[in-house]
C-alpha atoms as a PDB file:
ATOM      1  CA  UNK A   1      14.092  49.115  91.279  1.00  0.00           C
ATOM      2  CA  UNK A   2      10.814  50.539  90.377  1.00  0.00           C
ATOM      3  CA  UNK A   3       8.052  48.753  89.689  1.00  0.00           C
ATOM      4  CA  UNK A   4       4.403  49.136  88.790  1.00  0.00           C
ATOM      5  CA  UNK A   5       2.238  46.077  87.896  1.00  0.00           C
ATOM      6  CA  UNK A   6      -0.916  46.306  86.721  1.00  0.00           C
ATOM      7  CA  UNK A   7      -3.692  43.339  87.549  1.00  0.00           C
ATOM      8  CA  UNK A   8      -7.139  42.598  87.287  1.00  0.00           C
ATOM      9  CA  UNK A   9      -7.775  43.125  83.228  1.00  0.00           C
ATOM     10  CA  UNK A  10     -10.166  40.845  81.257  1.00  0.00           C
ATOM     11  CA  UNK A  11     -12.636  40.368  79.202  1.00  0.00           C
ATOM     12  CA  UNK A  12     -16.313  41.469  80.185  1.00  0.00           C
ATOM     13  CA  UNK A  13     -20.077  41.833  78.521  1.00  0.00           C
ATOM     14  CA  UNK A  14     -20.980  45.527  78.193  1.00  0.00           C
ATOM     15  CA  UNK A  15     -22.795  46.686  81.380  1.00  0.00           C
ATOM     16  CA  UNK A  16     -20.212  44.664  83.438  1.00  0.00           C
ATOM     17  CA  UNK A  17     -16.886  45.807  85.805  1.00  0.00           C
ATOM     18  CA  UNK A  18     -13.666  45.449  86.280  1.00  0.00           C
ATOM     19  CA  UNK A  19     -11.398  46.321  88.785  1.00  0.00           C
ATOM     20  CA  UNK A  20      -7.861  47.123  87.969  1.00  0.00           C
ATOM     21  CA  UNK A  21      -4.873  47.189  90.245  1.00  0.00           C
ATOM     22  CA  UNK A  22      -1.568  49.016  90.024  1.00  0.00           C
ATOM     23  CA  UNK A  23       1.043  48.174  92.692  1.00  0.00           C
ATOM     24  CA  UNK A  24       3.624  50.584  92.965  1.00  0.00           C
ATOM     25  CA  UNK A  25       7.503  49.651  94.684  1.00  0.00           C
ATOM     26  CA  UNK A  26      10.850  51.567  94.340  1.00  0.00           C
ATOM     27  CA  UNK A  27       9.513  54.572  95.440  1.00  0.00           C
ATOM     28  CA  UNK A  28       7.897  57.126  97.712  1.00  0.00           C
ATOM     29  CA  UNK A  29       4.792  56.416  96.744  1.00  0.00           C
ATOM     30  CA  UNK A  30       3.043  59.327  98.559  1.00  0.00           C
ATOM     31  CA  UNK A  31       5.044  62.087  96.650  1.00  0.00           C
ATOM     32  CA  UNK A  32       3.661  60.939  93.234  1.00  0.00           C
ATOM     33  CA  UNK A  33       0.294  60.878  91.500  1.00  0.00           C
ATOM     34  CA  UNK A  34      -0.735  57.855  89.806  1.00  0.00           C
ATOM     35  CA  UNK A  35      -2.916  57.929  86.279  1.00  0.00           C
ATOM     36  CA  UNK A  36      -4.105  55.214  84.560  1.00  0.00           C
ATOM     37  CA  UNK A  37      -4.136  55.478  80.869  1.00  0.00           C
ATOM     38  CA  UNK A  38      -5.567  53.194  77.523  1.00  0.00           C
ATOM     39  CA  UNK A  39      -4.319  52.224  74.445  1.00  0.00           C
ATOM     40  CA  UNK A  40      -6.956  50.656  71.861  1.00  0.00           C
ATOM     41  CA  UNK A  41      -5.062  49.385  68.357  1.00  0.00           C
ATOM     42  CA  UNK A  42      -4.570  52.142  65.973  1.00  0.00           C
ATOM     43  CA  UNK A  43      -5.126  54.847  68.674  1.00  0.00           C
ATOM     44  CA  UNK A  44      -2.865  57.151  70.687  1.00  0.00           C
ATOM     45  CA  UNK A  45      -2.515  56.664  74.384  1.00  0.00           C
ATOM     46  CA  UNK A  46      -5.095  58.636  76.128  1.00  0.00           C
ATOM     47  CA  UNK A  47      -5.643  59.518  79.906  1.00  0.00           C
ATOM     48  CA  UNK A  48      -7.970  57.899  81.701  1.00  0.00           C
ATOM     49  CA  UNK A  49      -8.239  58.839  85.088  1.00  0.00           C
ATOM     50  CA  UNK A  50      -5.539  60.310  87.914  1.00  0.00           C
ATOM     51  CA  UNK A  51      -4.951  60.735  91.814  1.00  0.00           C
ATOM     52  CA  UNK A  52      -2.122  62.710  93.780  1.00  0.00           C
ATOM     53  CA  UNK A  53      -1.501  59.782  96.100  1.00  0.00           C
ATOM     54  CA  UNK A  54      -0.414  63.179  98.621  1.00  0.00           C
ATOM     55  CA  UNK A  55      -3.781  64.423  98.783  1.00  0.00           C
ATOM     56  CA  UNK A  56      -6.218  62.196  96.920  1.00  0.00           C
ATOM     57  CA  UNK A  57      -7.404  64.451  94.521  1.00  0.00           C
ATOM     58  CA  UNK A  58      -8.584  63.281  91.290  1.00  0.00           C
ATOM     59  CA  UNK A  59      -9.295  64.005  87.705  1.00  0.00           C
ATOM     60  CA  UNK A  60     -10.824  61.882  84.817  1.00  0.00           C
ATOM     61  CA  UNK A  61     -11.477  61.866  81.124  1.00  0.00           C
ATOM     62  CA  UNK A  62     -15.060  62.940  80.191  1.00  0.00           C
ATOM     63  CA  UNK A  63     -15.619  59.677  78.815  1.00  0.00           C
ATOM     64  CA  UNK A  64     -15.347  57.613  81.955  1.00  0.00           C
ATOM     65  CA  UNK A  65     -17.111  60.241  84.297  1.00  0.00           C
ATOM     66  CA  UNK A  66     -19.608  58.701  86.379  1.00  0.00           C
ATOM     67  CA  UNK A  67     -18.303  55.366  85.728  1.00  0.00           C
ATOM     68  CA  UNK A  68     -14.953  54.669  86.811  1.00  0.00           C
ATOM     69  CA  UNK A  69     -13.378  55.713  90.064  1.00  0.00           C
ATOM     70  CA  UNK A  70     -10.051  56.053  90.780  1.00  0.00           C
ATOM     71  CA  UNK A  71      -8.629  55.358  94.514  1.00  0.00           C
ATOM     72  CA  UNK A  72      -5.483  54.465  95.738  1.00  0.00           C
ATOM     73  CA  UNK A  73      -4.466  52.861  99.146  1.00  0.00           C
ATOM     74  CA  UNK A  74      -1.620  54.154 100.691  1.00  0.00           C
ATOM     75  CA  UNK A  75      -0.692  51.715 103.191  1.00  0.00           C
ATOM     76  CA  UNK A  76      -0.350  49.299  99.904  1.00  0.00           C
ATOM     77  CA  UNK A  77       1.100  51.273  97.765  1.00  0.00           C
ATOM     78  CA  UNK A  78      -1.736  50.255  94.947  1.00  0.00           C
ATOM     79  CA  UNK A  79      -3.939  52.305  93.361  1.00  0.00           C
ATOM     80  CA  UNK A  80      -7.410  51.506  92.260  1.00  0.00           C
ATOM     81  CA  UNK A  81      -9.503  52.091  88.934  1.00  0.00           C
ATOM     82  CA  UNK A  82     -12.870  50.543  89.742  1.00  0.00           C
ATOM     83  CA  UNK A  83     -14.746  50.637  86.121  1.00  0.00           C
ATOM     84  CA  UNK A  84     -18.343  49.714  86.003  1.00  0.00           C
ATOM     85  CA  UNK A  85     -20.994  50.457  83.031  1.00  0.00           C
ATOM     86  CA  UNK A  86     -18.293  49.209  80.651  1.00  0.00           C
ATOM     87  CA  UNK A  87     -18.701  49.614  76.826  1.00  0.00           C
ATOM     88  CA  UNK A  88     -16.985  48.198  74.008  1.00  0.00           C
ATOM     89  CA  UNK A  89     -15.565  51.353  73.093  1.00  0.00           C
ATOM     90  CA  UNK A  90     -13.471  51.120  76.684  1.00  0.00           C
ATOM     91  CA  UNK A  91     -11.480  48.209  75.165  1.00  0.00           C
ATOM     92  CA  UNK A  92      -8.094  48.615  75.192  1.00  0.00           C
ATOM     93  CA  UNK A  93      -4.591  48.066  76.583  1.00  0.00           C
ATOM     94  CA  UNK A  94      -4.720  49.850  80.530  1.00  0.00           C
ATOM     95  CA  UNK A  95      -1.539  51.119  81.719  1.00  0.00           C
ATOM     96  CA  UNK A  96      -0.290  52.846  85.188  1.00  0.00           C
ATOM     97  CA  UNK A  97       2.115  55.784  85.466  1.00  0.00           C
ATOM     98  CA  UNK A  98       3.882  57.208  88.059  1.00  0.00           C
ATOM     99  CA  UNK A  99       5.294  60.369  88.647  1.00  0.00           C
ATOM    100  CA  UNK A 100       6.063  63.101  90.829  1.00  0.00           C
ATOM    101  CA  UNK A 101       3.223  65.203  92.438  1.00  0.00           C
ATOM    102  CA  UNK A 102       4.708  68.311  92.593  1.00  0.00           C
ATOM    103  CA  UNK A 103       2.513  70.444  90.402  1.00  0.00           C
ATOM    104  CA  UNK A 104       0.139  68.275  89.741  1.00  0.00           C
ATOM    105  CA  UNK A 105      -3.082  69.398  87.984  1.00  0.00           C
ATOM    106  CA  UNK A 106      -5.582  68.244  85.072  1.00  0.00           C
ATOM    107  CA  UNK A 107      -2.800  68.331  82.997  1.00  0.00           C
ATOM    108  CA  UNK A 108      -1.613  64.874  84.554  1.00  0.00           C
ATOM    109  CA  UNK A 109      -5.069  63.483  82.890  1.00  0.00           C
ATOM    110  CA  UNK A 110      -3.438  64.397  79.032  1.00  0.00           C
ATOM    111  CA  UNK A 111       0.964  64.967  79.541  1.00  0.00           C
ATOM    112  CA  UNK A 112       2.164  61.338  79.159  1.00  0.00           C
ATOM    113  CA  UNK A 113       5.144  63.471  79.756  1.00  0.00           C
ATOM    114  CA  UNK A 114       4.273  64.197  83.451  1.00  0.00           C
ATOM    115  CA  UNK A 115       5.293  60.527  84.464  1.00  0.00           C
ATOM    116  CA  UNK A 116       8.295  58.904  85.049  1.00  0.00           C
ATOM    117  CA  UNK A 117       7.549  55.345  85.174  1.00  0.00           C
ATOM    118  CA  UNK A 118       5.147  52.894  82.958  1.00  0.00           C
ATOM    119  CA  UNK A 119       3.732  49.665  83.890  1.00  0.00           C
ATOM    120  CA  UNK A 120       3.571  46.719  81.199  1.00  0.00           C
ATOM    121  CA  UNK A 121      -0.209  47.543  80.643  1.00  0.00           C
ATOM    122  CA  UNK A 122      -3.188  45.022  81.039  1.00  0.00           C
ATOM    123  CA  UNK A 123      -5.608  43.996  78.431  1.00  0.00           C
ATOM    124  CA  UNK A 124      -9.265  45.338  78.731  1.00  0.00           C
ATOM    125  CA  UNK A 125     -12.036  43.866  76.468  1.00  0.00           C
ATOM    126  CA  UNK A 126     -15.445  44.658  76.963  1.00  0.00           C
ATOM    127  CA  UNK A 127     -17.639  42.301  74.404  1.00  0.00           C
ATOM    128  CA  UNK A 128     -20.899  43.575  72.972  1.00  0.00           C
END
């Protein structure tokens, strides 16, 4: 069965981090890339950040650049999104995807449609 579980959501003061954890099981996790979207309420689901788990390369949304890194550890099958600098305007629901690397690009970062498998999300609130 394939799983991905998301940890390590909560709520923060502006200027503070989070880290957030996906763990990945059911499958081969180094043939798929791994992108971690947001949801806020009343918004569409936008990309936030992804990595080929094959090569470690990496992409992320404008809005996050130079403040979230993405990085995934192989040997646990997890995958990173280290987010510091946080604004309110990052609050939202955080989910993981997986799905398969082959032909992976930047277009992982905005295709929900590129992934095969959702986790449950985790709930992100940065307070002003």
């Amino acid at each position: 069965e394939v799983q991905l579980v998301e940890s390590g959501g909560g709520l923060v003061q502006a200027g503070g981090s989070l880290r957030l954890s996906c763990a990945a099981s059911g499958f081969t996790f180094d043939d798929y890339a791994i992108g971690w979207f947001r949801q806020a309420p009343g918004k569409e689901r936008e990309g936030v950040s992804c990595i080929s788990s094959s090569d470690g390369s990496t992409y992320y949304a404008d809005s996050v650049k130079g403040r979230f890194t993405i990085s995934s550890d192989n040997a646990k099958n997890t995958v990173y999104l280290q987010m510091n600098s946080l604004k309110p305007e990052d609050t939202a629901v955080y989910y993981c995807a997986a799905g398969t690397s082959l032909g992976y690009s930047s277009a992982y970062l905005v295709n929900l449609w590129e992934y095969d498998y959702w986790g449950q999300g985790t709930q992100v609130t940065v307070s002003s």
